[in-house]
C-alpha atoms as a PDB file:
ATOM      1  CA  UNK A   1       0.000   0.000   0.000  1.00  0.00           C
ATOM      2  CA  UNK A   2       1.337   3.618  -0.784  1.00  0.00           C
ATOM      3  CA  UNK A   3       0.242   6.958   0.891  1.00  0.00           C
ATOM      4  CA  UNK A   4      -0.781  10.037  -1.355  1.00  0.00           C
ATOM      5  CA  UNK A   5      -0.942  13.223  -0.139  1.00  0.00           C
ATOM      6  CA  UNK A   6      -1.894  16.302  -2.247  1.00  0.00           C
ATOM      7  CA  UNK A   7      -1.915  18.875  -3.677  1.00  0.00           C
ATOM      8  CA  UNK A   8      -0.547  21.028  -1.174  1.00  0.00           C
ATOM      9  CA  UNK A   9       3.817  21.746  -1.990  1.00  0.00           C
ATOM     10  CA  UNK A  10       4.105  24.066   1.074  1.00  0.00           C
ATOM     11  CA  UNK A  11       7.798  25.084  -0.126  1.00  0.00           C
ATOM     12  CA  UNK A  12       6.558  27.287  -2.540  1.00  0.00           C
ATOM     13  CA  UNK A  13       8.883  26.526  -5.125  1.00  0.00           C
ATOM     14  CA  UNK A  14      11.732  28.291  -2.677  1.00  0.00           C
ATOM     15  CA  UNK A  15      12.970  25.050  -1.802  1.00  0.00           C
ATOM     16  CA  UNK A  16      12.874  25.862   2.192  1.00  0.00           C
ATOM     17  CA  UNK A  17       9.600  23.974   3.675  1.00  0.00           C
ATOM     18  CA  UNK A  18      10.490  25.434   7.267  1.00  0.00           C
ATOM     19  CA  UNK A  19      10.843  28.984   6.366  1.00  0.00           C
ATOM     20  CA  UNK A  20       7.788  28.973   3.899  1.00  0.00           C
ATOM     21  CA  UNK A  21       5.376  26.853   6.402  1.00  0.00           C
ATOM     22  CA  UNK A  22       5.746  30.166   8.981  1.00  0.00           C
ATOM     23  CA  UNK A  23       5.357  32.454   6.750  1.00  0.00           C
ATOM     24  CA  UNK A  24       2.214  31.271   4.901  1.00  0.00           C
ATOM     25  CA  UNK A  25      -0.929  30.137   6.021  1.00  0.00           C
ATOM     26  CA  UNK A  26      -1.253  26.381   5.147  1.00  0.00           C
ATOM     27  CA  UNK A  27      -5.364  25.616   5.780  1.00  0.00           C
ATOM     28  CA  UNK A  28      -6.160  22.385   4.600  1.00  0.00           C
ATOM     29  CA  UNK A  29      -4.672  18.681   4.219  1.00  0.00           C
ATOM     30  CA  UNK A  30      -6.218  15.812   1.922  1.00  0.00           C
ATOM     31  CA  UNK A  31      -4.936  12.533   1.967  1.00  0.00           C
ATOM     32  CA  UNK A  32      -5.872   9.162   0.375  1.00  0.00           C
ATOM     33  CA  UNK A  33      -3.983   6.003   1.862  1.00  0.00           C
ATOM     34  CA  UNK A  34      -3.906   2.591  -0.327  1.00  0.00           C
ATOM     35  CA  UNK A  35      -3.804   0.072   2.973  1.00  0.00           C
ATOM     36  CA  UNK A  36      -2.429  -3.814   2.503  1.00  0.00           C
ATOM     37  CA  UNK A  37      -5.669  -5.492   3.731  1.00  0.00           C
ATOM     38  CA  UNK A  38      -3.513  -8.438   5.619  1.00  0.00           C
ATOM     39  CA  UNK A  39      -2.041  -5.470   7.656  1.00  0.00           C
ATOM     40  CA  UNK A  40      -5.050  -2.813   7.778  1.00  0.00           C
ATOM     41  CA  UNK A  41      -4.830  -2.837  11.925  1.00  0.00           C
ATOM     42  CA  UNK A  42      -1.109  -2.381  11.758  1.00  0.00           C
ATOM     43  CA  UNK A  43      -1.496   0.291   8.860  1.00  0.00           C
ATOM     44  CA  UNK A  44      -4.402   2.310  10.325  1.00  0.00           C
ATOM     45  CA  UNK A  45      -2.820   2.612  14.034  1.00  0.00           C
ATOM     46  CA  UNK A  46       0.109   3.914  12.289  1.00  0.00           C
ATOM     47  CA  UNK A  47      -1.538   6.608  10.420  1.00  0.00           C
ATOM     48  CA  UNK A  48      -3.260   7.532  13.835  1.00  0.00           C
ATOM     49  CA  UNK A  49       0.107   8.124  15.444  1.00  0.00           C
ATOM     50  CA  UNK A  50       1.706   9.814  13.216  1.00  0.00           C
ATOM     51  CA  UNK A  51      -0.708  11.470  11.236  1.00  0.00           C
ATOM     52  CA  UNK A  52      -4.047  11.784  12.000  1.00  0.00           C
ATOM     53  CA  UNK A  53      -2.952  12.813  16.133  1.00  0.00           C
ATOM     54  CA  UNK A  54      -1.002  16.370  14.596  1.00  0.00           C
ATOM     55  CA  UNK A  55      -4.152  17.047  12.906  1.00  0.00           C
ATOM     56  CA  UNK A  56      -6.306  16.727  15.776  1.00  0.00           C
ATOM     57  CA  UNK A  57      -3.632  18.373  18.079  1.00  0.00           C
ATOM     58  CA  UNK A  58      -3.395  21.114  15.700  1.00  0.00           C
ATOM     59  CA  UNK A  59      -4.752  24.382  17.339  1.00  0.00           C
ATOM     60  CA  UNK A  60      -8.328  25.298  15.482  1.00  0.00           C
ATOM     61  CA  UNK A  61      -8.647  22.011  13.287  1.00  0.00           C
ATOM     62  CA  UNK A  62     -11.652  20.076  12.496  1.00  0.00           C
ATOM     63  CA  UNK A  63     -10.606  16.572  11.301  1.00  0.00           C
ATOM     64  CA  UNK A  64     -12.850  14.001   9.599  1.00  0.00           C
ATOM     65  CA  UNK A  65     -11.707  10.897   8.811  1.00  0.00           C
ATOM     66  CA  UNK A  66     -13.347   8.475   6.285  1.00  0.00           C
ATOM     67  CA  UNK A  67     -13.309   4.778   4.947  1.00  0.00           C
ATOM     68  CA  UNK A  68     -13.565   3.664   1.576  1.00  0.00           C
ATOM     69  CA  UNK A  69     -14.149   0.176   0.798  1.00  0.00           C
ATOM     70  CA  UNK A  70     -14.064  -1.180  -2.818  1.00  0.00           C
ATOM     71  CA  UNK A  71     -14.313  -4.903  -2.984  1.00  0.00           C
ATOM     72  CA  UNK A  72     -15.000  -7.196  -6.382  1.00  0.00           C
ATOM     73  CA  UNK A  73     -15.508 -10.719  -6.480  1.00  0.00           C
ATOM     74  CA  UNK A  74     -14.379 -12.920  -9.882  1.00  0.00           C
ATOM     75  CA  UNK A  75     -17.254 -15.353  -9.189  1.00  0.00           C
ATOM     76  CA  UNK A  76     -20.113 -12.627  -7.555  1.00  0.00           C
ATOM     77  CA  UNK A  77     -20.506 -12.191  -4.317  1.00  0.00           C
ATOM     78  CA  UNK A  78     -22.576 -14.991  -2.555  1.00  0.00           C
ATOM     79  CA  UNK A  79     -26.300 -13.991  -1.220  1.00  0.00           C
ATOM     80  CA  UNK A  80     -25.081 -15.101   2.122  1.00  0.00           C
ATOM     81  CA  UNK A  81     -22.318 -12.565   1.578  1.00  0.00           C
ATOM     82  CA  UNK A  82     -24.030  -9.764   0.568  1.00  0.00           C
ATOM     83  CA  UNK A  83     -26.840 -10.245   3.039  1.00  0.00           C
ATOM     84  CA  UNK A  84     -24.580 -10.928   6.231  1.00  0.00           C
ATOM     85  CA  UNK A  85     -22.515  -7.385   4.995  1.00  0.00           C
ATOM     86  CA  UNK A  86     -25.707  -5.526   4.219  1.00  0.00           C
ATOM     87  CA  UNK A  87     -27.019  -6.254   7.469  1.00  0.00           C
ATOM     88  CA  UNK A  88     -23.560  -5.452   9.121  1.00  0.00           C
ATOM     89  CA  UNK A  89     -23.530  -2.239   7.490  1.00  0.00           C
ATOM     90  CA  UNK A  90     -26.826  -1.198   8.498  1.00  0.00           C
ATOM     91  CA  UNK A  91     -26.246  -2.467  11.940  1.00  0.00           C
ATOM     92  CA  UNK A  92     -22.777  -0.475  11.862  1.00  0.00           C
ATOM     93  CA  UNK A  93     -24.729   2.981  10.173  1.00  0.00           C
ATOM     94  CA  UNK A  94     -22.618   2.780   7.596  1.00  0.00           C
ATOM     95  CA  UNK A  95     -23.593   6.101   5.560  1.00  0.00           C
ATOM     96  CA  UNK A  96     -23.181   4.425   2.083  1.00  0.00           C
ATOM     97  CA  UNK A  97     -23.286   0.935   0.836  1.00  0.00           C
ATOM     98  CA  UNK A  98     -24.125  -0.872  -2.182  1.00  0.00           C
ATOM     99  CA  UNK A  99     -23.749  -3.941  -3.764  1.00  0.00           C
ATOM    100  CA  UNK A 100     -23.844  -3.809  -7.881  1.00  0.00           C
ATOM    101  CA  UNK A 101     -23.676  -6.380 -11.193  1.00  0.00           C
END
């Protein structure tokens, strides 16, 4: 899994991140993480430490953090499969789900 973060290039072009960082004011971070599902705990805890905590830490930020899950199946999902995850998913409030041909 690989880690992108963009499209924010707080040196400015001057080459000196420090310098520019405290003299601009740098609002907003986006980032999209690609996890390896057989170490998602591992991967996720890590991003909490040493990501996600300076954001929240940060004086005046609001963070929200989100999950994306895209899954395909070469022989279709079963109906126990899809029922037992819709149900999950409801039971969870999961804001968006769908299964799909």
């Amino acid at each position: 899994g690989g880690i992108s973060v963009y499209p924010i290039d707080p040196s400015n072009g001057s080459g000196n991140i420090a310098e520019d960082v405290t003299t601009q004011k740098i609002a907003n971070f986006h980032m999209s993480a690609d996890l390896d599902i057989t170490r998602i705990n591992r991967d996720v805890q890590k991003l909490i430490e040493e990501v996600i905590s300076h954001l929240i830490n940060a004086e005046g930020s609001r963070v929200q953090v989100s999950l994306e899950v895209a899954a395909t199946s070469s022989e279709g999902f079963s109906a126990e499969t899809v029922r037992t995850v819709s149900e999950n998913s409801k039971t969870l409030k999961v804001d968006k789900f769908e299964f799909d041909g």
